[in-house]
N, C-alpha and C. Protein backbone atom coordinates (compact mmCIF):
# COMPACT_ATOMS: atom_id res chain seq x y z
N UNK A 1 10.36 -8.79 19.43
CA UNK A 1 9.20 -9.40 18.82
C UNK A 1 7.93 -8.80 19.44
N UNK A 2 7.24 -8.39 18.80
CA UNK A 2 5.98 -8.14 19.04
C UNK A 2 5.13 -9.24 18.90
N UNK A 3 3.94 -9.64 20.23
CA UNK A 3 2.82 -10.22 20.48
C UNK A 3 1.75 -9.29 21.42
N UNK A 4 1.14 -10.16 21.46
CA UNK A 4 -0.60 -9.65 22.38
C UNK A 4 -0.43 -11.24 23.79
N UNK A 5 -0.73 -10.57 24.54
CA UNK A 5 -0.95 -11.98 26.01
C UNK A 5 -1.73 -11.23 26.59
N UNK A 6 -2.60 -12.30 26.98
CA UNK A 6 -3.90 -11.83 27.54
C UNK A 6 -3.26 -11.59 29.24
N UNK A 7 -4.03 -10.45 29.91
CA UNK A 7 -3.70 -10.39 31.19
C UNK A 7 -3.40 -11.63 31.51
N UNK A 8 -2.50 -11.79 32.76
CA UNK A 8 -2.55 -12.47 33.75
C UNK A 8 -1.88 -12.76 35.13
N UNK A 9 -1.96 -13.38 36.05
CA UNK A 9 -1.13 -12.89 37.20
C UNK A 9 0.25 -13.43 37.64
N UNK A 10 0.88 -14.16 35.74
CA UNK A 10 1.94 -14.52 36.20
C UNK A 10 2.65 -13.01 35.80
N UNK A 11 2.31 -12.06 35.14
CA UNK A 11 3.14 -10.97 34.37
C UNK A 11 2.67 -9.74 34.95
N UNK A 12 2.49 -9.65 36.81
CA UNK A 12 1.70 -8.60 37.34
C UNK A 12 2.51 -7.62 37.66
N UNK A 13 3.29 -7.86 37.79
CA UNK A 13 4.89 -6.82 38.15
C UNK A 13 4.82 -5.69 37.00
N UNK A 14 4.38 -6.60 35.52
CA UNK A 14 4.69 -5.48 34.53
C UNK A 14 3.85 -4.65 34.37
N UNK A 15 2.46 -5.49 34.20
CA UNK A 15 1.08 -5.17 34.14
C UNK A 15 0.73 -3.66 35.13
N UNK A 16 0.91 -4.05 36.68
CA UNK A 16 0.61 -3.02 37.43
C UNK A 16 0.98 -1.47 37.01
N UNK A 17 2.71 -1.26 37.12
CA UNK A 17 3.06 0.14 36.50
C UNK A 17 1.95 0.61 35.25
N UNK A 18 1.84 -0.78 34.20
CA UNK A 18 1.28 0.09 32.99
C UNK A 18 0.28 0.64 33.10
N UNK A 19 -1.07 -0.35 33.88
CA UNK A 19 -2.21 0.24 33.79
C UNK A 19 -2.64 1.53 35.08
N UNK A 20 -1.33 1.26 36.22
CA UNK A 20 -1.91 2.46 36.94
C UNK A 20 -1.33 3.93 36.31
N UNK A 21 -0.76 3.78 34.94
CA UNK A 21 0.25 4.57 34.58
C UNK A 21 -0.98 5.49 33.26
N UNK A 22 -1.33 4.67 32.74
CA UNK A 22 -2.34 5.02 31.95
C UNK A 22 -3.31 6.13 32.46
N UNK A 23 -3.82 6.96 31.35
CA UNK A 23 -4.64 7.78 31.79
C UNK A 23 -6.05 7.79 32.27
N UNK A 24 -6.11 8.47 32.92
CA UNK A 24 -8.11 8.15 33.31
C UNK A 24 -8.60 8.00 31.93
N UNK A 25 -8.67 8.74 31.31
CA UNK A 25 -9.30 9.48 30.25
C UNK A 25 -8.69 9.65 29.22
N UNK A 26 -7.95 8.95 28.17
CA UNK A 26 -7.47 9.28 26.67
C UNK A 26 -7.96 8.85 25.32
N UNK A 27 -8.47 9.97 24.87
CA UNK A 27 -9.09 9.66 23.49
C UNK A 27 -10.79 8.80 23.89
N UNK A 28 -10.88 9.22 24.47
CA UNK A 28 -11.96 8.32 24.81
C UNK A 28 -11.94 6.39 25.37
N UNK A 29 -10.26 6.10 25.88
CA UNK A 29 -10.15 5.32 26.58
C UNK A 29 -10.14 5.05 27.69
N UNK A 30 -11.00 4.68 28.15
CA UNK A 30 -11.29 4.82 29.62
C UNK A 30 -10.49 3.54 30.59
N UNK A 31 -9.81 3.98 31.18
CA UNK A 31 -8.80 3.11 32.80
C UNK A 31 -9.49 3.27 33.69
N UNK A 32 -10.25 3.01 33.81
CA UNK A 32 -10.82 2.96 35.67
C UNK A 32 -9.91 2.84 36.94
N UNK A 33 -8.77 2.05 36.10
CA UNK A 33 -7.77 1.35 37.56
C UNK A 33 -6.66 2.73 37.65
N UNK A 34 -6.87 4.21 37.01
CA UNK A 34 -5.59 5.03 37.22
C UNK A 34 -5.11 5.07 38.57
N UNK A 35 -3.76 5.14 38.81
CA UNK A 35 -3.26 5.24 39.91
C UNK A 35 -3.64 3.90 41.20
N UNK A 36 -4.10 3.23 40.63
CA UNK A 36 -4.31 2.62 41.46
C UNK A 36 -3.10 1.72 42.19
N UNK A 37 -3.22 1.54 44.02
CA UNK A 37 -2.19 1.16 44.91
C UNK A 37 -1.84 -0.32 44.38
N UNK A 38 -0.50 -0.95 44.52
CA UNK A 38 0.19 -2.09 43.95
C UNK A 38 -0.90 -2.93 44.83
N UNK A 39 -1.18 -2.96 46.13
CA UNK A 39 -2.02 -3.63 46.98
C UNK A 39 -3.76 -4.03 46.19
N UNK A 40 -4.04 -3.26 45.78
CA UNK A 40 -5.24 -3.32 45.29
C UNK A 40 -5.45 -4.11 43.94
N UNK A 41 -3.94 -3.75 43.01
CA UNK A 41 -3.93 -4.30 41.64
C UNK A 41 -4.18 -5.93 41.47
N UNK A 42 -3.79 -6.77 42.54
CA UNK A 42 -3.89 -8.14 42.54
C UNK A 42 -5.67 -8.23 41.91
N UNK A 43 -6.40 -8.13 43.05
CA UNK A 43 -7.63 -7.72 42.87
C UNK A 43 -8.20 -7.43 41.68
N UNK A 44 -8.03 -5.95 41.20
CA UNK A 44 -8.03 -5.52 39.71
C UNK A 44 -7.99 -6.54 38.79
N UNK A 45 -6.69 -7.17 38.69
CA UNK A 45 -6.15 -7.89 37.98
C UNK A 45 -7.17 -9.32 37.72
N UNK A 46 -7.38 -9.95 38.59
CA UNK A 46 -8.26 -11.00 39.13
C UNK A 46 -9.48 -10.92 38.36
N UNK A 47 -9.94 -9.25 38.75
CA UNK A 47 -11.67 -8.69 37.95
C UNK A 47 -11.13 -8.98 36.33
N UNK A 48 -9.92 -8.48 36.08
CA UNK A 48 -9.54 -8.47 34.29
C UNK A 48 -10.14 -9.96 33.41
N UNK A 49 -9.03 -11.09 34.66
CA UNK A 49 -9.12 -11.86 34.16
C UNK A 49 -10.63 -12.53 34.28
N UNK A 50 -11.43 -12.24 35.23
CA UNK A 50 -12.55 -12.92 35.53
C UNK A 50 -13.33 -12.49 34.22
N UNK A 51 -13.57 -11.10 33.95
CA UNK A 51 -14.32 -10.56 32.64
C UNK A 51 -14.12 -11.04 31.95
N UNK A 52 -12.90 -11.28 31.29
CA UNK A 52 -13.08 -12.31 29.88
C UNK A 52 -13.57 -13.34 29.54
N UNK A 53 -13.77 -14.38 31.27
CA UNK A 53 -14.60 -15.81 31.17
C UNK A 53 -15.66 -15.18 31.57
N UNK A 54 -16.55 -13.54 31.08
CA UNK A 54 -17.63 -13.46 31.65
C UNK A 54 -18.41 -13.79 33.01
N UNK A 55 -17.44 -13.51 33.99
CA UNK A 55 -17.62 -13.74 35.76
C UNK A 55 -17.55 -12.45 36.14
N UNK A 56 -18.55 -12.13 37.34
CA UNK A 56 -18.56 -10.63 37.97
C UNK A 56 -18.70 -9.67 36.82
N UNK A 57 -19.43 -9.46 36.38
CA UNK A 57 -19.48 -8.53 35.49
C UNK A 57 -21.08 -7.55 35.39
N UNK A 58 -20.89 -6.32 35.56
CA UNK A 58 -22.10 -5.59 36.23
C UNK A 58 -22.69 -5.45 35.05
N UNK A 59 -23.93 -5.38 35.75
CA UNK A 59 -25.27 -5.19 34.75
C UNK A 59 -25.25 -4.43 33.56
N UNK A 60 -25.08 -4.57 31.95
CA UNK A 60 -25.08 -3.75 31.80
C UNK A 60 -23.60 -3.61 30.78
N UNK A 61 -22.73 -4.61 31.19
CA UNK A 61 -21.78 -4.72 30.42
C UNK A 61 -21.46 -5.80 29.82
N UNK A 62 -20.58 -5.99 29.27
CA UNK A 62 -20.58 -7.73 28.49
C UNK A 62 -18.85 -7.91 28.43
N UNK A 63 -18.82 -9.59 28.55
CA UNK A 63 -17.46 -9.98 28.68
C UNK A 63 -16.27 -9.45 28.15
N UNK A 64 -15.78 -9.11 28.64
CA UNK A 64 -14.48 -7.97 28.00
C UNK A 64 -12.81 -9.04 27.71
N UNK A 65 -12.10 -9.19 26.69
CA UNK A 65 -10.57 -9.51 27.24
C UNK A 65 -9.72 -8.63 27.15
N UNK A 66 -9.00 -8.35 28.06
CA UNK A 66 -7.79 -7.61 28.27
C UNK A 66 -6.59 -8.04 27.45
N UNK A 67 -6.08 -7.28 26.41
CA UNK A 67 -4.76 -7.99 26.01
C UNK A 67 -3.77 -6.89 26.29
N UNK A 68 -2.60 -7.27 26.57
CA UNK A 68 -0.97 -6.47 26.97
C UNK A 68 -0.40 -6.64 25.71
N UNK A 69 -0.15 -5.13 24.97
CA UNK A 69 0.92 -6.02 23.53
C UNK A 69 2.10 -5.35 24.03
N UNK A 70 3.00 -6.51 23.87
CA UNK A 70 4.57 -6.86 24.33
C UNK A 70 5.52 -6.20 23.04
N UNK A 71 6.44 -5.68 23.71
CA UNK A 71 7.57 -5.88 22.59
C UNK A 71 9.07 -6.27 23.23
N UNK A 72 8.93 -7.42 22.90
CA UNK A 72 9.83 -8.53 23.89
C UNK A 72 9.14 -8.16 25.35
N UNK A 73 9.78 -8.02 26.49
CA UNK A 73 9.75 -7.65 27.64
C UNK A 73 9.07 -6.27 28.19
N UNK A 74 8.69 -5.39 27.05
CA UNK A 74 7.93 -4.54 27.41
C UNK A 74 6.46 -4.15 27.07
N UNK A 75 5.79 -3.60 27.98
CA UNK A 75 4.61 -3.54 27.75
C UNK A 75 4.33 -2.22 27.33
N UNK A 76 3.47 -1.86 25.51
CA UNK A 76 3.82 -1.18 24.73
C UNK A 76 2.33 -0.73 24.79
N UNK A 77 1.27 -1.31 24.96
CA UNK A 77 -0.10 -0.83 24.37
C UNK A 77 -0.91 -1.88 25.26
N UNK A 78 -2.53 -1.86 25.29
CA UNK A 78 -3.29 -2.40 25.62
C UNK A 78 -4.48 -2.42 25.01
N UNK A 79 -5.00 -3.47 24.06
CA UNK A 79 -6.36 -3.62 23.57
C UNK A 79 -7.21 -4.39 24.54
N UNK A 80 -8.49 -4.21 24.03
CA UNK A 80 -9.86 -4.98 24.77
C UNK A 80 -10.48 -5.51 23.81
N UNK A 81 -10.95 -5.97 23.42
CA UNK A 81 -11.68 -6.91 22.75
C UNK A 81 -13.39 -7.14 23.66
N UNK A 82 -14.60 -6.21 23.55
CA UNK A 82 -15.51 -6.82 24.03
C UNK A 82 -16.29 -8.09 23.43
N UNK A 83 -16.63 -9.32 23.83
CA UNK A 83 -17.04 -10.26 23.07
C UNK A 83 -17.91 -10.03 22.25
N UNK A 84 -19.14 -9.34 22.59
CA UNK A 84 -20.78 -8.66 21.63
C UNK A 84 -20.76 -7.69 22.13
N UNK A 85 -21.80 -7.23 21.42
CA UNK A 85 -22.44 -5.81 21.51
C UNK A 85 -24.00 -5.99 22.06
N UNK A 86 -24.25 -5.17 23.07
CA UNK A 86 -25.45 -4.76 23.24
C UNK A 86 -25.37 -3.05 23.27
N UNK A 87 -26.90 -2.54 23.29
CA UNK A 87 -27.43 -1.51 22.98
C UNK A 87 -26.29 -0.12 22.78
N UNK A 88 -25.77 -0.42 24.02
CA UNK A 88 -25.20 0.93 24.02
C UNK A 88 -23.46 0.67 23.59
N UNK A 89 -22.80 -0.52 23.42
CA UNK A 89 -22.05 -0.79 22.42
C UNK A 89 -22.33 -0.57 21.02
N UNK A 90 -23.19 -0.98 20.94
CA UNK A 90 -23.30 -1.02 19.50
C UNK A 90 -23.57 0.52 18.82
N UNK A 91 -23.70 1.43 19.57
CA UNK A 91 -24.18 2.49 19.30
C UNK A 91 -23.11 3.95 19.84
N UNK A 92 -22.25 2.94 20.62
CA UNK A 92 -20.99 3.69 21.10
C UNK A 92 -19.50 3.25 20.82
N UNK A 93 -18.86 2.87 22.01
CA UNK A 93 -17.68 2.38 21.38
C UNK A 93 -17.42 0.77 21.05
N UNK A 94 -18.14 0.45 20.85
CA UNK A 94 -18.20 -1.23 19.73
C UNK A 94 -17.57 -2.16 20.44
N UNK A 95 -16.32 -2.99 19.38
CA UNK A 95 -15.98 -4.05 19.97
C UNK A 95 -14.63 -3.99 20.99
N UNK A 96 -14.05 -2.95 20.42
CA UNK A 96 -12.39 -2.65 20.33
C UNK A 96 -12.09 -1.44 20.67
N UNK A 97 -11.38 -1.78 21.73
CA UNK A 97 -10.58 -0.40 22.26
C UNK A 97 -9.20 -0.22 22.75
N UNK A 98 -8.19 0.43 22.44
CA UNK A 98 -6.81 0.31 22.55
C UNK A 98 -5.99 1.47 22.95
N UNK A 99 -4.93 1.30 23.67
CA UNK A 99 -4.43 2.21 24.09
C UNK A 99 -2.73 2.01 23.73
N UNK A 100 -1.85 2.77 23.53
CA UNK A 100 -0.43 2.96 23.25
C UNK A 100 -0.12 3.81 23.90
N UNK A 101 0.93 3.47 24.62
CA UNK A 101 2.07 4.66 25.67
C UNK A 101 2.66 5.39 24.42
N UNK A 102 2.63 6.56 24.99
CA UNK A 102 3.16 7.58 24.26
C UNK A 102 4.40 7.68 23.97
N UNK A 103 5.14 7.42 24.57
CA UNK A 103 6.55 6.83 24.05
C UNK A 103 6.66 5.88 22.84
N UNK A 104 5.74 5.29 22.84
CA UNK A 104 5.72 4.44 21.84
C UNK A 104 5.24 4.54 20.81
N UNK A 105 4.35 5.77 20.45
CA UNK A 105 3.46 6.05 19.52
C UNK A 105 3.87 6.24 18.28
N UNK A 106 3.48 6.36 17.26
CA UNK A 106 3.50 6.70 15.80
C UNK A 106 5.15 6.03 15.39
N UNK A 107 4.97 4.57 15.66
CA UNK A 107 5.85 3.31 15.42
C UNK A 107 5.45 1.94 14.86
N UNK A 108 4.75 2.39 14.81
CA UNK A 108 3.49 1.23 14.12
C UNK A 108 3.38 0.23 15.23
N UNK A 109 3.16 0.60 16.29
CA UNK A 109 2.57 -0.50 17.57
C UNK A 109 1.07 -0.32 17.32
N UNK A 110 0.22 0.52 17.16
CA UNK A 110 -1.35 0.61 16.85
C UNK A 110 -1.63 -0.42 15.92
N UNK A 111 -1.04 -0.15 14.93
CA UNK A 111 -1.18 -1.15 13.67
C UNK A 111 -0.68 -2.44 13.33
N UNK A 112 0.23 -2.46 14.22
CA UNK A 112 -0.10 -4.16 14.34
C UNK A 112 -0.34 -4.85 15.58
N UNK A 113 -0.69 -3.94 16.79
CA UNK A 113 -0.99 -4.54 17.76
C UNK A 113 -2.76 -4.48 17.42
N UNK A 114 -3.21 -3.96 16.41
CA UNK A 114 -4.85 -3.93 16.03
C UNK A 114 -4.77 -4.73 15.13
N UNK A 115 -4.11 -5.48 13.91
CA UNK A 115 -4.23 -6.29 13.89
C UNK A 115 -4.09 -7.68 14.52
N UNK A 116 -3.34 -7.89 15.23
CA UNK A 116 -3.31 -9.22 15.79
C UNK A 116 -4.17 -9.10 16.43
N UNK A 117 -4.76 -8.31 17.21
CA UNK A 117 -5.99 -8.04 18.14
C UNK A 117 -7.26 -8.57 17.08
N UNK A 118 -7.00 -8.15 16.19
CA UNK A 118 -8.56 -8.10 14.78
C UNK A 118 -8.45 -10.14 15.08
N UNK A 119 -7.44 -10.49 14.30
CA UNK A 119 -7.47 -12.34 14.47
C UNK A 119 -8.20 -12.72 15.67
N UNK A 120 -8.07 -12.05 16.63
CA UNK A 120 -8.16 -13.18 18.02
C UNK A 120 -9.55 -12.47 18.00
N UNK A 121 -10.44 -11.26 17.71
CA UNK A 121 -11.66 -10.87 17.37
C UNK A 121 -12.43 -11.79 16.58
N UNK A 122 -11.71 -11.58 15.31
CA UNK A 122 -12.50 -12.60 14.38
C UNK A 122 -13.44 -14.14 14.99
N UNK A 123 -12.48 -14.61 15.92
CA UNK A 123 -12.44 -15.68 16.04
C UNK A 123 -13.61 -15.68 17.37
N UNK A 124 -13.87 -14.95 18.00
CA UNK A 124 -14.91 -14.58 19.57
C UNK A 124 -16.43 -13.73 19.11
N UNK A 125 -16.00 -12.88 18.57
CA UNK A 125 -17.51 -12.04 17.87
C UNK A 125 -18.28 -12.35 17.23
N UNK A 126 -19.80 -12.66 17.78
CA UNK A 126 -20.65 -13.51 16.53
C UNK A 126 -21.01 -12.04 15.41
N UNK A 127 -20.88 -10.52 15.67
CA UNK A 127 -21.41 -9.62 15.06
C UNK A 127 -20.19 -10.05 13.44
N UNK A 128 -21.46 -9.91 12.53
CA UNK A 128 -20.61 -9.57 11.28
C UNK A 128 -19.13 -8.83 10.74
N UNK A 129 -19.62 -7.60 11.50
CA UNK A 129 -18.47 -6.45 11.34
C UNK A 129 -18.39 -6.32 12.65
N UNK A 130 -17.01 -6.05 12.67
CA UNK A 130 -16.18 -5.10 13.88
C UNK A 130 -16.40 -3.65 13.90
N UNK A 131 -17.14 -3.23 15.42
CA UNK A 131 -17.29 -2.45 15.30
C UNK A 131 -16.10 -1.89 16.37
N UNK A 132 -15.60 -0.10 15.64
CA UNK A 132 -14.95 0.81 16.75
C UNK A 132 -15.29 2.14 16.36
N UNK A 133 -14.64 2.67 17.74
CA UNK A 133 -14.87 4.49 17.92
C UNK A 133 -13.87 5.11 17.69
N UNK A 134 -13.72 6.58 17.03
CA UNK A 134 -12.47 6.69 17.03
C UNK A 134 -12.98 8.55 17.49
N UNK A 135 -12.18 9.43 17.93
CA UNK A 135 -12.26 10.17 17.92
C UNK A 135 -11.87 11.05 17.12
N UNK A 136 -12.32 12.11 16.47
CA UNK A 136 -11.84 12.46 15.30
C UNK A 136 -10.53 13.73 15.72
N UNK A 137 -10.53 14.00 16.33
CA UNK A 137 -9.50 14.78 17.24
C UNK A 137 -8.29 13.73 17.48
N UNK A 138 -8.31 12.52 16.83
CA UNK A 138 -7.31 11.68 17.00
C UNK A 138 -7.26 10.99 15.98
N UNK A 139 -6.53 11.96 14.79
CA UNK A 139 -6.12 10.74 13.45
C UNK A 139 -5.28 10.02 12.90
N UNK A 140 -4.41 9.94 14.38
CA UNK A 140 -3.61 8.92 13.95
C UNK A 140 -4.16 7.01 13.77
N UNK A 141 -5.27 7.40 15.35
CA UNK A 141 -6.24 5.92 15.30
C UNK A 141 -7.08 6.06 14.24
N UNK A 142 -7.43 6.77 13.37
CA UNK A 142 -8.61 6.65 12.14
C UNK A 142 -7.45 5.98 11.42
N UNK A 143 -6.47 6.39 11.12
CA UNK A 143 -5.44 5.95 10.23
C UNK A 143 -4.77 4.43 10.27
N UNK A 144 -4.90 4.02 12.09
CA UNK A 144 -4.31 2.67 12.40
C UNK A 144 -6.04 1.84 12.23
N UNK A 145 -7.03 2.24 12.28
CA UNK A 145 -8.46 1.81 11.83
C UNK A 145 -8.16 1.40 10.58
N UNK A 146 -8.10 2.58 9.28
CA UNK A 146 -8.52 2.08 8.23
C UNK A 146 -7.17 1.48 7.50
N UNK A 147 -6.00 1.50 8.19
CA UNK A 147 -4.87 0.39 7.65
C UNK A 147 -5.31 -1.03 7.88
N UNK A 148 -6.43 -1.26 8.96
CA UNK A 148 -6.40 -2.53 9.08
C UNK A 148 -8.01 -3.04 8.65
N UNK A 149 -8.16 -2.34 7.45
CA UNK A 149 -9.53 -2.54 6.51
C UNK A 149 -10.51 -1.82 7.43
N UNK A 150 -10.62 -0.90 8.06
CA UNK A 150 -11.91 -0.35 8.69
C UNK A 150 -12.29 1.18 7.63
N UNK A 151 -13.37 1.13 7.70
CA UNK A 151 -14.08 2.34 7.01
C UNK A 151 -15.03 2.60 7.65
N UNK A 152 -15.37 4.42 7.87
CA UNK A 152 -16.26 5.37 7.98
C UNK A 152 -17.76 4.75 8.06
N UNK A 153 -18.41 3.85 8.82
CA UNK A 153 -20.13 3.71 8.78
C UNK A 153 -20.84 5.06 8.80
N UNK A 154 -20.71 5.59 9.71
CA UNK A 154 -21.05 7.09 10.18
C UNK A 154 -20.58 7.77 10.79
N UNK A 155 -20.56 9.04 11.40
CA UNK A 155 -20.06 9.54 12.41
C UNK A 155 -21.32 10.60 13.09
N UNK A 156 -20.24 11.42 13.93
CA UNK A 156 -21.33 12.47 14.97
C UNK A 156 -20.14 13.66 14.83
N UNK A 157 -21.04 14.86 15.53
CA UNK A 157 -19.78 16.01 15.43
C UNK A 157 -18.40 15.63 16.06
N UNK A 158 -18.32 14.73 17.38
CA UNK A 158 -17.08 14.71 17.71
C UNK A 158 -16.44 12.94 17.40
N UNK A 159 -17.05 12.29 16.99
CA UNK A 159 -16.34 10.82 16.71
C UNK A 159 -17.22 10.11 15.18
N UNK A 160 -15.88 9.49 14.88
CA UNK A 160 -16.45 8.57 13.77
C UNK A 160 -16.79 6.80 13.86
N UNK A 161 -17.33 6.01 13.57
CA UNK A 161 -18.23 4.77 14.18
C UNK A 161 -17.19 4.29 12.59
N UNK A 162 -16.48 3.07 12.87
CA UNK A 162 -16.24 2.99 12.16
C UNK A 162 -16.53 0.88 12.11
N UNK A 163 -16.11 0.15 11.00
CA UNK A 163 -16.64 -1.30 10.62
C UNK A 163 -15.24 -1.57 10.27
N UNK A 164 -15.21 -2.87 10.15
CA UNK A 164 -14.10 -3.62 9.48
C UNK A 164 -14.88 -5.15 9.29
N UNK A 165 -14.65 -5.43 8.23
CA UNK A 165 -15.40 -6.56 8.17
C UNK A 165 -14.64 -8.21 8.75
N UNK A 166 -15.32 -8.54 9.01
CA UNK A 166 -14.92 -10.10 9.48
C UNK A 166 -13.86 -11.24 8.43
């Protein structure tokens, strides 16, 4: 069965491998925590959950939730959900950002771990439309975008800004 659970520190055992496993840098998803020591992850983990109730959170950014999407017992992908947009959200990578282990890819975990992600959006975002980034060097996410009603607002030479409506 596939679901979404928001971080937390009863499921840190699983959590840790994934996110120190993840890349610095993919597609324009950014991990800050790569590689990071099992010692440190408690911590990490702690900041995850604090961001989503908007606690500790540096200047400059806005409340973030972390979700783990499961398939049964394994941890398959990771969306974010930022609550709003300010300036440089709104003008960069929006509300939503997601990541899938490569093992897992082109299985339809994007597409329905972005939708169930879209519901629990709907329900937190006062912005009209959902906004995301996609890189255009990556069309398999334009493809898991516009399966789940998102379309083209604009783009730039290397990414497309894309909406989904509420």
């Amino acid at each position: 069965m596939l679901y979404l659970k928001e971080a937390n520190l009863e499921d840190m055992e699983k959590e840790y491998p994934f996110v120190r496993d993840m890349p610095e840098d993919e597609n324009g998803f950014i991990n800050e925590w790569h590689g990071v020591s099992r010692e440190l992850f408690e911590r990490v983990l702690r900041q995850m959950i604090a961001c989503a109730k908007g606690e500790g959170i540096p200047e400059g950014y806005v409340p973030m939730t972390y979700l783990f999407l499961w398939d049964d017992n394994t941890i398959v992908g990771q969306f974010r959900i930022r609550h709003y947009l300010n300036d440089s959200l709104r003008n960069g990578a929006g509300h939503i950002g997601y990541f899938i282990k490569k093992e897992f890819r082109g299985k339809g975990y994007g597409k329905e771990g972005l939708r169930q992600t879209l519901q629990i959006a709907r329900t937190m975002i006062p912005e009209e439309e959902i906004y995301l980034q996609v890189n255009k060097d990556n069309p398999a996410s334009l493809r898991v975008v516009q399966q789940n009603g998102g379309y083209i607002e604009h783009e730039s030479e290397e990414k497309y800004f894309l909406r989904i409506k509420k």
